[in-house]
Protein backbone atom coordinates (compact mmCIF):
# COMPACT_ATOMS: atom_id res chain seq x y z
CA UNK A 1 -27.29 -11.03 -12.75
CA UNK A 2 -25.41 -9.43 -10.18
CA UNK A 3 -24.94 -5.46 -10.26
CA UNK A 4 -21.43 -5.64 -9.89
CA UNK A 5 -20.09 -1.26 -9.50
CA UNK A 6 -18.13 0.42 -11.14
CA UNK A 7 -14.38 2.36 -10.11
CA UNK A 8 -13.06 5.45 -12.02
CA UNK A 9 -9.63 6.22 -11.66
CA UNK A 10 -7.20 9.03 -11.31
CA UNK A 11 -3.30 10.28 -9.92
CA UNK A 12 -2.33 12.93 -8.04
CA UNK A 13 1.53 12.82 -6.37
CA UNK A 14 3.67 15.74 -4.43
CA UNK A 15 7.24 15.61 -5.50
CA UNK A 16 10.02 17.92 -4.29
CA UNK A 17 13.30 18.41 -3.55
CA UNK A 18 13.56 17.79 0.52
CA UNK A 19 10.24 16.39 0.76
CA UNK A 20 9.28 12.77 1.56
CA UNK A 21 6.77 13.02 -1.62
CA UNK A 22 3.65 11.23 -2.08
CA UNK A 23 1.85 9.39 -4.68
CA UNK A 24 -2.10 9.20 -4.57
CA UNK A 25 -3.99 6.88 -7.09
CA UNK A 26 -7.68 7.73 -5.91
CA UNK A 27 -11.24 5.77 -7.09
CA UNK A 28 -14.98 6.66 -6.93
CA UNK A 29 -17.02 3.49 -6.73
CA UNK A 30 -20.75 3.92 -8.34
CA UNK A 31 -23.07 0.92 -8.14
CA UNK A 32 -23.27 -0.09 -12.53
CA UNK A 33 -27.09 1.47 -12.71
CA UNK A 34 -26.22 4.81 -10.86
CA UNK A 35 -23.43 5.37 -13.30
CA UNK A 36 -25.30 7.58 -16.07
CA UNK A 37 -27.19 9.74 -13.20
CA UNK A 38 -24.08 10.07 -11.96
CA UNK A 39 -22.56 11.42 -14.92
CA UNK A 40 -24.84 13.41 -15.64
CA UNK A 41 -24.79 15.07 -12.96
CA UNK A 42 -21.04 15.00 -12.77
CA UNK A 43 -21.54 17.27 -16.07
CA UNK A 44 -23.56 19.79 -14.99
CA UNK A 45 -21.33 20.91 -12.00
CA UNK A 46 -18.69 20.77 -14.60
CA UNK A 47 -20.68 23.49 -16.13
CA UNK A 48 -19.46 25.49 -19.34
CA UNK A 49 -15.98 24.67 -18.55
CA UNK A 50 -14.10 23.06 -21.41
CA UNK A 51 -13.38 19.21 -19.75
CA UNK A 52 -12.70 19.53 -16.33
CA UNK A 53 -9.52 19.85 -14.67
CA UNK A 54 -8.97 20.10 -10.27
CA UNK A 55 -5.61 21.89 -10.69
CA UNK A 56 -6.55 24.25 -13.22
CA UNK A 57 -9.37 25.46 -12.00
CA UNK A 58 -8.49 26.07 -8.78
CA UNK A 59 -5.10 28.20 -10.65
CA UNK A 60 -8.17 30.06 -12.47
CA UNK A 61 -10.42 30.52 -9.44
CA UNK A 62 -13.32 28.48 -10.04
CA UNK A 63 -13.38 26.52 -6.66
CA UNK A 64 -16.89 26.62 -6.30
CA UNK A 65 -17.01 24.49 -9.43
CA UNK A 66 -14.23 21.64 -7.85
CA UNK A 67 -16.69 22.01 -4.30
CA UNK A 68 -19.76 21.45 -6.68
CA UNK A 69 -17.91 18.23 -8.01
CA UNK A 70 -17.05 16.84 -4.31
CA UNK A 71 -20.52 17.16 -4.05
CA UNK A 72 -21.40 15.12 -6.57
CA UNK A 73 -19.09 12.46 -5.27
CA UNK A 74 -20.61 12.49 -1.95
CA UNK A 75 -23.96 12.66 -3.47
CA UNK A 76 -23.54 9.12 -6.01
CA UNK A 77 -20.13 7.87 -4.56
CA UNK A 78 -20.88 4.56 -3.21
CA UNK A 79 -17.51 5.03 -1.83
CA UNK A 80 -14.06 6.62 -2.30
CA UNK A 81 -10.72 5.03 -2.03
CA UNK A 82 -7.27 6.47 -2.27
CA UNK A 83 -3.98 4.32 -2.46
CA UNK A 84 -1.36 6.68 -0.86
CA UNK A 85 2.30 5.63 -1.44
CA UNK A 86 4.09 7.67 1.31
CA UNK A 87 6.65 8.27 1.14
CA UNK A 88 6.64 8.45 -2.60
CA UNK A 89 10.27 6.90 -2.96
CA UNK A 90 9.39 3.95 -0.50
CA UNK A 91 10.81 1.04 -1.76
CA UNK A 92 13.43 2.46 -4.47
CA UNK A 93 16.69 3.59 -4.13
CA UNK A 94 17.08 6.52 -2.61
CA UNK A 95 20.69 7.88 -3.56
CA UNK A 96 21.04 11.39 -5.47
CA UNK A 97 21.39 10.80 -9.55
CA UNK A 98 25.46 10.72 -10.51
CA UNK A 99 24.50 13.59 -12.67
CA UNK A 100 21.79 16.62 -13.68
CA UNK A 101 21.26 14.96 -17.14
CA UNK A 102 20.08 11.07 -14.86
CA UNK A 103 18.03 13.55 -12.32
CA UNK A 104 14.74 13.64 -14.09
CA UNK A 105 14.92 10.39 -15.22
CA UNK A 106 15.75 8.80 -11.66
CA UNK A 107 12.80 11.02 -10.54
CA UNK A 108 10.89 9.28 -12.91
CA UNK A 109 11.83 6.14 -11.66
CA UNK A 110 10.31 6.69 -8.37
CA UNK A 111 7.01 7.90 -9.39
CA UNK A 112 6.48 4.99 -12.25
CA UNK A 113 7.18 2.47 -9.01
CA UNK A 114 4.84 4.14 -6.94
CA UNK A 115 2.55 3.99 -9.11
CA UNK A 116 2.50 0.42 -9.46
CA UNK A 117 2.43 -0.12 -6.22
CA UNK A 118 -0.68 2.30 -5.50
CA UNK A 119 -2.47 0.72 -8.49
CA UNK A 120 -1.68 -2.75 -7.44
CA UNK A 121 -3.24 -1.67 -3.90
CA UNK A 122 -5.92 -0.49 -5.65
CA UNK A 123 -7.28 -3.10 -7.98
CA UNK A 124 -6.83 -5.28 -4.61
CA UNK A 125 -9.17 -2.83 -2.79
CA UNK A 126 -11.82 -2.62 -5.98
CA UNK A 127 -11.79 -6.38 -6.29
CA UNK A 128 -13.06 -6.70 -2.73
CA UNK A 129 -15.81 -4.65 -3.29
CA UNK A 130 -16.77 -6.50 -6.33
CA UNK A 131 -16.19 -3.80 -9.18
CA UNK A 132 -15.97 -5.05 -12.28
CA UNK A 133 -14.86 -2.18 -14.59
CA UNK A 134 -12.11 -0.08 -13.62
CA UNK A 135 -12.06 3.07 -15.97
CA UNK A 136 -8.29 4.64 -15.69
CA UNK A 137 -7.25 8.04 -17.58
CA UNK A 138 -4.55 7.31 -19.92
CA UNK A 139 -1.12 8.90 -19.77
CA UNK A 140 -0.81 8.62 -23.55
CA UNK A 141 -1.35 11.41 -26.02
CA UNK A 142 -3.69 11.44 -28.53
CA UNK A 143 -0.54 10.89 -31.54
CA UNK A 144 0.25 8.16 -29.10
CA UNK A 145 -2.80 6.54 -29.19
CA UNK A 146 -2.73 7.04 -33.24
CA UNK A 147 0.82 5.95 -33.73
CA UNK A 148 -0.16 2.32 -31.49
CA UNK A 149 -3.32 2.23 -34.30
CA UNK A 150 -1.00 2.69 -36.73
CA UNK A 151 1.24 0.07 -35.62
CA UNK A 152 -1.32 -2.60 -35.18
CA UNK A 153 -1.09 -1.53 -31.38
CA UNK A 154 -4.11 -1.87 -29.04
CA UNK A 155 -2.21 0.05 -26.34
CA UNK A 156 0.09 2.74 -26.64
CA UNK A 157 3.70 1.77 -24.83
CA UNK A 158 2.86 4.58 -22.12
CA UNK A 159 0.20 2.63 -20.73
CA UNK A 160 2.13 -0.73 -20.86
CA UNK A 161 3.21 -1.32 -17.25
CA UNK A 162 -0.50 -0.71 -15.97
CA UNK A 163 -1.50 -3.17 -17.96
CA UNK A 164 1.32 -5.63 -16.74
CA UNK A 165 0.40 -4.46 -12.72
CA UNK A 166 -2.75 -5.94 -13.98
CA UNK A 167 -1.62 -8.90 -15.09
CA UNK A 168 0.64 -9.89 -12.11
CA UNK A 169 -2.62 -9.28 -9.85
CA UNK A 170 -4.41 -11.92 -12.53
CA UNK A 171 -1.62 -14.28 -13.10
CA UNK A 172 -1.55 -14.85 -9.09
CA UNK A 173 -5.50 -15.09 -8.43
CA UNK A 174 -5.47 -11.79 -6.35
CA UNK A 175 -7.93 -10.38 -8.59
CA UNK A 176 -10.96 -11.75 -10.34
CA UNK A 177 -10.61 -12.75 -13.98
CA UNK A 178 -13.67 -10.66 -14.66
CA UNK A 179 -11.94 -7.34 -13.55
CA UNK A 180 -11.53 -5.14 -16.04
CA UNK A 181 -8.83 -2.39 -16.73
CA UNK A 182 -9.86 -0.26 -19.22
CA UNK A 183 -7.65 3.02 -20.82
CA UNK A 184 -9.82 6.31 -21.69
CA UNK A 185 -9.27 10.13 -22.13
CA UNK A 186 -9.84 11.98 -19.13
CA UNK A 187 -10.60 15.20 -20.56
CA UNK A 188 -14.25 13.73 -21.89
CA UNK A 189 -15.15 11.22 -19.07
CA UNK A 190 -17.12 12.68 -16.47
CA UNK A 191 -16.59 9.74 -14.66
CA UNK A 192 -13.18 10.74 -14.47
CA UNK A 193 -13.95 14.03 -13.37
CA UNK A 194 -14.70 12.77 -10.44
CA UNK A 195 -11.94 10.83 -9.60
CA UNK A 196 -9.84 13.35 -10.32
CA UNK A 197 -11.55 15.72 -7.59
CA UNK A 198 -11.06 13.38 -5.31
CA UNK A 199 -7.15 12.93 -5.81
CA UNK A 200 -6.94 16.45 -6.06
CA UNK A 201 -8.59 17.24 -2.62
CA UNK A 202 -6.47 14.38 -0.73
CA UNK A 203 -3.02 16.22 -3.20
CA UNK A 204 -4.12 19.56 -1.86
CA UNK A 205 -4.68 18.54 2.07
CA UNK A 206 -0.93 16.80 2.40
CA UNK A 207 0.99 19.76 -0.23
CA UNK A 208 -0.74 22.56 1.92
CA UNK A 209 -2.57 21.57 4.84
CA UNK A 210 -6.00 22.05 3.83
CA UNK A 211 -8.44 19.48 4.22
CA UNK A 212 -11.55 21.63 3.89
CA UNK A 213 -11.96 19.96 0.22
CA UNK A 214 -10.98 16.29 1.22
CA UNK A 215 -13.85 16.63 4.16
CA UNK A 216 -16.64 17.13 1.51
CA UNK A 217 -16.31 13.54 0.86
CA UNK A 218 -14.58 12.03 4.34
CA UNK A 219 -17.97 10.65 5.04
CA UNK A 220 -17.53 8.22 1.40
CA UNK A 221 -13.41 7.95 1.78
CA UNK A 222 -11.09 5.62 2.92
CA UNK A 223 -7.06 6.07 2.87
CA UNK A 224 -5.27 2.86 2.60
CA UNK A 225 -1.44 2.74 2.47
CA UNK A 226 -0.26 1.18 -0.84
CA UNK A 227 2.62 -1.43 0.42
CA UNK A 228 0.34 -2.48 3.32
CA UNK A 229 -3.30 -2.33 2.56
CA UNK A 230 -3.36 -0.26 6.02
CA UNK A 231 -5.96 2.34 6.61
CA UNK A 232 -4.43 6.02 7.25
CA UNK A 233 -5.88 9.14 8.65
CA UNK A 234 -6.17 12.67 7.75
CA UNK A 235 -5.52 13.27 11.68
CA UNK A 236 -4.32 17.08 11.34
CA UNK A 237 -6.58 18.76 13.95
CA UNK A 238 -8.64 20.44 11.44
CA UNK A 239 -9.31 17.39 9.34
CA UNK A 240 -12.11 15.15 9.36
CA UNK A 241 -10.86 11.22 8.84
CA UNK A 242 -12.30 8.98 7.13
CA UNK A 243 -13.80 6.40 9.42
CA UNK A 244 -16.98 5.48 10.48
CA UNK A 245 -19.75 3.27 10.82
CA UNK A 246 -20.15 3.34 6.72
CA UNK A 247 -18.62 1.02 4.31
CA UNK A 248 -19.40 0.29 0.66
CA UNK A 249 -22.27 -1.89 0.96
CA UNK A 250 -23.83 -0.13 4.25
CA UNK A 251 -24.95 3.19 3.50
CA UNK A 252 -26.36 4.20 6.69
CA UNK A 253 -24.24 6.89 8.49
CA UNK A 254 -24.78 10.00 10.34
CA UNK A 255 -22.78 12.85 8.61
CA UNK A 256 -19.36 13.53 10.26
CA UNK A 257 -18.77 17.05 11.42
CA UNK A 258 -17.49 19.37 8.87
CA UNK A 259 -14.52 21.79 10.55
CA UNK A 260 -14.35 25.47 9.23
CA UNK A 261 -12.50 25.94 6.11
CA UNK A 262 -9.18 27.46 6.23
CA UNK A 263 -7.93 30.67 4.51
CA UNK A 264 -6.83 29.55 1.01
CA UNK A 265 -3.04 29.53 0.99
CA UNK A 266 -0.29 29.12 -1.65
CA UNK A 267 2.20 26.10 -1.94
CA UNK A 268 4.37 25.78 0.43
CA UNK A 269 8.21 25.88 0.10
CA UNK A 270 9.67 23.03 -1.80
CA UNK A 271 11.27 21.77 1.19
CA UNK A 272 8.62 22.23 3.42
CA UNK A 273 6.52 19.06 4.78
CA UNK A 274 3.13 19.73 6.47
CA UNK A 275 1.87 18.52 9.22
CA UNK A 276 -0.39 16.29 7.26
CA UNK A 277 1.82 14.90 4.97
CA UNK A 278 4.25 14.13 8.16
CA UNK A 279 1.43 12.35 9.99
CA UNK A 280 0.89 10.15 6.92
CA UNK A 281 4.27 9.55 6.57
CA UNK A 282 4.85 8.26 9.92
CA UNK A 283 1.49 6.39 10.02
CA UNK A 284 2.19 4.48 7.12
CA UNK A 285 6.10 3.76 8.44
CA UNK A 286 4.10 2.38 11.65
CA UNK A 287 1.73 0.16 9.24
CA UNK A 288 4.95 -1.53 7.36
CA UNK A 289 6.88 -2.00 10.51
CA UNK A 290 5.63 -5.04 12.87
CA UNK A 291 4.34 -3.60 16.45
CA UNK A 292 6.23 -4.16 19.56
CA UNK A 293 3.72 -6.37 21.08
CA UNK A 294 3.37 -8.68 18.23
CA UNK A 295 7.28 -8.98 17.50
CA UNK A 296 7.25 -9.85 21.12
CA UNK A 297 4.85 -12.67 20.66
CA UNK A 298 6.67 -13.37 17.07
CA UNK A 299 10.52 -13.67 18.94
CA UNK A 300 8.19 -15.71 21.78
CA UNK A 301 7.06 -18.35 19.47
CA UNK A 302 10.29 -18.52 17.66
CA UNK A 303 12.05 -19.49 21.11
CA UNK A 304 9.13 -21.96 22.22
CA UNK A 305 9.51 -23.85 18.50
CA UNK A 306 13.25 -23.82 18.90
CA UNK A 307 12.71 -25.72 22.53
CA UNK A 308 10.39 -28.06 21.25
CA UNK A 309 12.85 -28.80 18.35
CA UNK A 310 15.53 -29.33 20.88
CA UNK A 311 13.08 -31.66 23.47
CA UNK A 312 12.48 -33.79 20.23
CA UNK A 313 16.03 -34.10 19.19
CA UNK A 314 17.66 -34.86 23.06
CA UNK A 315 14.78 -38.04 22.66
CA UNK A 316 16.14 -39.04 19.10
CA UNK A 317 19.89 -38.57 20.41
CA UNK A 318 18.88 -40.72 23.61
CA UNK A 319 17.64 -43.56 21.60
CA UNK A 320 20.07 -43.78 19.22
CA UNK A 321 22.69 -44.04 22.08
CA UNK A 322 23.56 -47.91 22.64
CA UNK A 323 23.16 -49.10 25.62
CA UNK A 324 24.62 -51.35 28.36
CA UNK A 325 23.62 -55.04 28.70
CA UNK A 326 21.72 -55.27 31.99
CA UNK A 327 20.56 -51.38 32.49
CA UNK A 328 17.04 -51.90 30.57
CA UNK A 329 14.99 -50.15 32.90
CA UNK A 330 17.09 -48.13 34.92
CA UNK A 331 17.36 -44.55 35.29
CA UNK A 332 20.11 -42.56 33.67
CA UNK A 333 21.77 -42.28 37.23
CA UNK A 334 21.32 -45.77 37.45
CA UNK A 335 22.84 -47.06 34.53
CA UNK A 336 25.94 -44.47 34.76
CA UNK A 337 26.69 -46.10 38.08
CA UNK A 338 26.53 -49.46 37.00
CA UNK A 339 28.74 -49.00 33.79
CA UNK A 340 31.88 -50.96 34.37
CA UNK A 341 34.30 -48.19 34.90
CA UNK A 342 38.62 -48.53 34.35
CA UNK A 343 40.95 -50.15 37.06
CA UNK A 344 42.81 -47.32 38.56
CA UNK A 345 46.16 -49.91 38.68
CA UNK A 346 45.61 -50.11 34.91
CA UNK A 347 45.22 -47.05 34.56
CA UNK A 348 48.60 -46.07 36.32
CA UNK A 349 50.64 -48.04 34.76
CA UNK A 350 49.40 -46.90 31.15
CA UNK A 351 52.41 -44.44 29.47
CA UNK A 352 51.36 -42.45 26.73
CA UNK A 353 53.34 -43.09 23.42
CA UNK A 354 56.43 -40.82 22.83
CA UNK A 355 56.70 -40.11 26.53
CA UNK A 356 60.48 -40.55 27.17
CA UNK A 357 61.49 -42.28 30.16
CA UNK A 358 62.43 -40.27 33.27
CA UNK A 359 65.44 -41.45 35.60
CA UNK A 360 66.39 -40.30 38.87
């Protein structure tokens, strides 16, 4: 029986007023029998912290603990892939809410689309790499999760439009009927853990320009743009990206060099874009618009198919055309100068009708 991995799942997304925004859906990939080592592990670097949590506990100072978990990743990860949605409004309207009360909820809007879209990337992504379970932290609360018991429920109605991304990826054969999505709490999975050290280093690299975190794992990471499948890079000078000669099912690489780590730093203004989150931004506009070279040999082919259209319909036109007793076999020169053409005296004497007679 094939030893299909396993993906665990988590978000991270940058959204602020003046910013292009991004939305990151990251994965950890662990072949199916590494899992519980994994976890394991994935618990001890955790240490006596209550669940584990990026955000907080870099807001409480424990970064050694998030390093120790990027570790970890690096360690069991048989490889890392975020779905970036950059920017995060791509694809939505982008027109200022009529009103303060609409603002949230047209904020909203954009980051429930981009998250489709990054999770729809996603599953693509984990389905070529043959994973079969795809663990993803659910948004619902535990009285959510209670009240959809309670109603007969297997899902609460938070979780709904994952589970219909899903579906759209089944109903079209883009994903293997095998695939599974599958809703758990975060806060006990250590699985998740992981994951969620993973979005949080790529979150914390484009909000502040530091990589340092992201580059523990850039030897097991890929960055794929969400709309396009496209890799992206990390290509700030200081970062390390995430290319190489290793893949998911080749595990032979030389380490990439790690840069110096820079001084810790606070968040930057809420209109301010860094340099990383610009590069990404314009790589990914690159990946969804067609290069010059291949429109070129698009507009090319268009023009040579419109010719040959045209060739083909001159020959239908030409046969169609009747033609004159006596010229089968003649040239088109030919047969124009042997067509019997008027009399000029006829032709003289011809008055068109309502032409009124002209005396001297």
């Amino acid at each position: 029986m094939p030893n299909h991995p396993t993906a665990f799942v988590d978000e991270s997304w940058l959204q602020q007023r003046g910013s292009p925004g991004a939305y990151l859906m990251a994965a950890v990939i662990i072949d199916h029998d590494d899992v519980p080592a994994a976890e394991a592990t994935a618990t001890a670097a955790a240490g006596i912290h209550d669940g584990y949590h990026s955000t907080a506990l870099y807001h409480r100072g424990h970064v050694g603990t998030i390093e120790a978990m990027l570790d970890v990743v690096a360690a069991h990860a048989g490889w890392s892939v975020v779905s970036a949605q950059v920017p995060l409004n791509q694809g939505t309207r982008d027109l200022p809410p009529p009103s303060p009360q609409h603002a949230r909820s047209h904020l909203e809007s954009q980051r429930e689309h981009a998250r489709q879209v990054s999770l729809e990337r996603l599953l693509r992504y984990l389905n070529s790499q043959r994973v079969r379970d795809v663990y993803l932290e659910t948004r619902a609360s535990p009285a959510e999760w209670q009240q959809a018991r309670d109603a007969g429920s297997r899902l609460p109605s938070t979780d709904r439009n994952d589970i219909r991304a899903y579906r759209r990826l089944l109903d079209q054969g883009t994903i293997n009927h095998r695939m599974r999505l599958i809703h758990v709490d975060g806060r006990n999975d250590p699985g998740l853990w992981m994951a969620d050290a993973v979005a949080w280093s790529a979150g914390r690299a484009i909000r502040t320009d530091e990589p340092q975190w992201f580059n523990r794992i850039a030897d097991v990471a890929t960055i794929i743009e969400a709309t396009t499948g496209a890799e992206l890079h990390l290509n700030e000078r200081r970062a390390a990206p995430p290319n190489g000669e290793r893949d998911p099912h080749n595990l032979s690489q030389r380490a990439q060099a790690m840069f110096p780590p820079t001084v810790y730093s606070a968040d930057p203004e809420p209109h301010h874009a860094g340099a990383i989150l610009q590069s990404l931004v314009a790589q990914a506009d690159q990946a969804r618009t067609p290069a010059s070279d291949q429109l070129t040999r698009e507009v090319l082919g268009y023009v040579q198919h419109i010719a040959e259209r045209v060739e083909r319909l001159s020959k239908t036109v030409d046969q169609m055309l009747p033609r004159t007793p006596g010229t089968t076999g003649t040239t088109p020169n030919q047969a124009a100068a042997a067509a019997p053409r008027p009399r000029p005296d006829l032709h003289d004497e011809v008055k068109p009708a309502h032409q009124p007679d002209i005396t001297p």
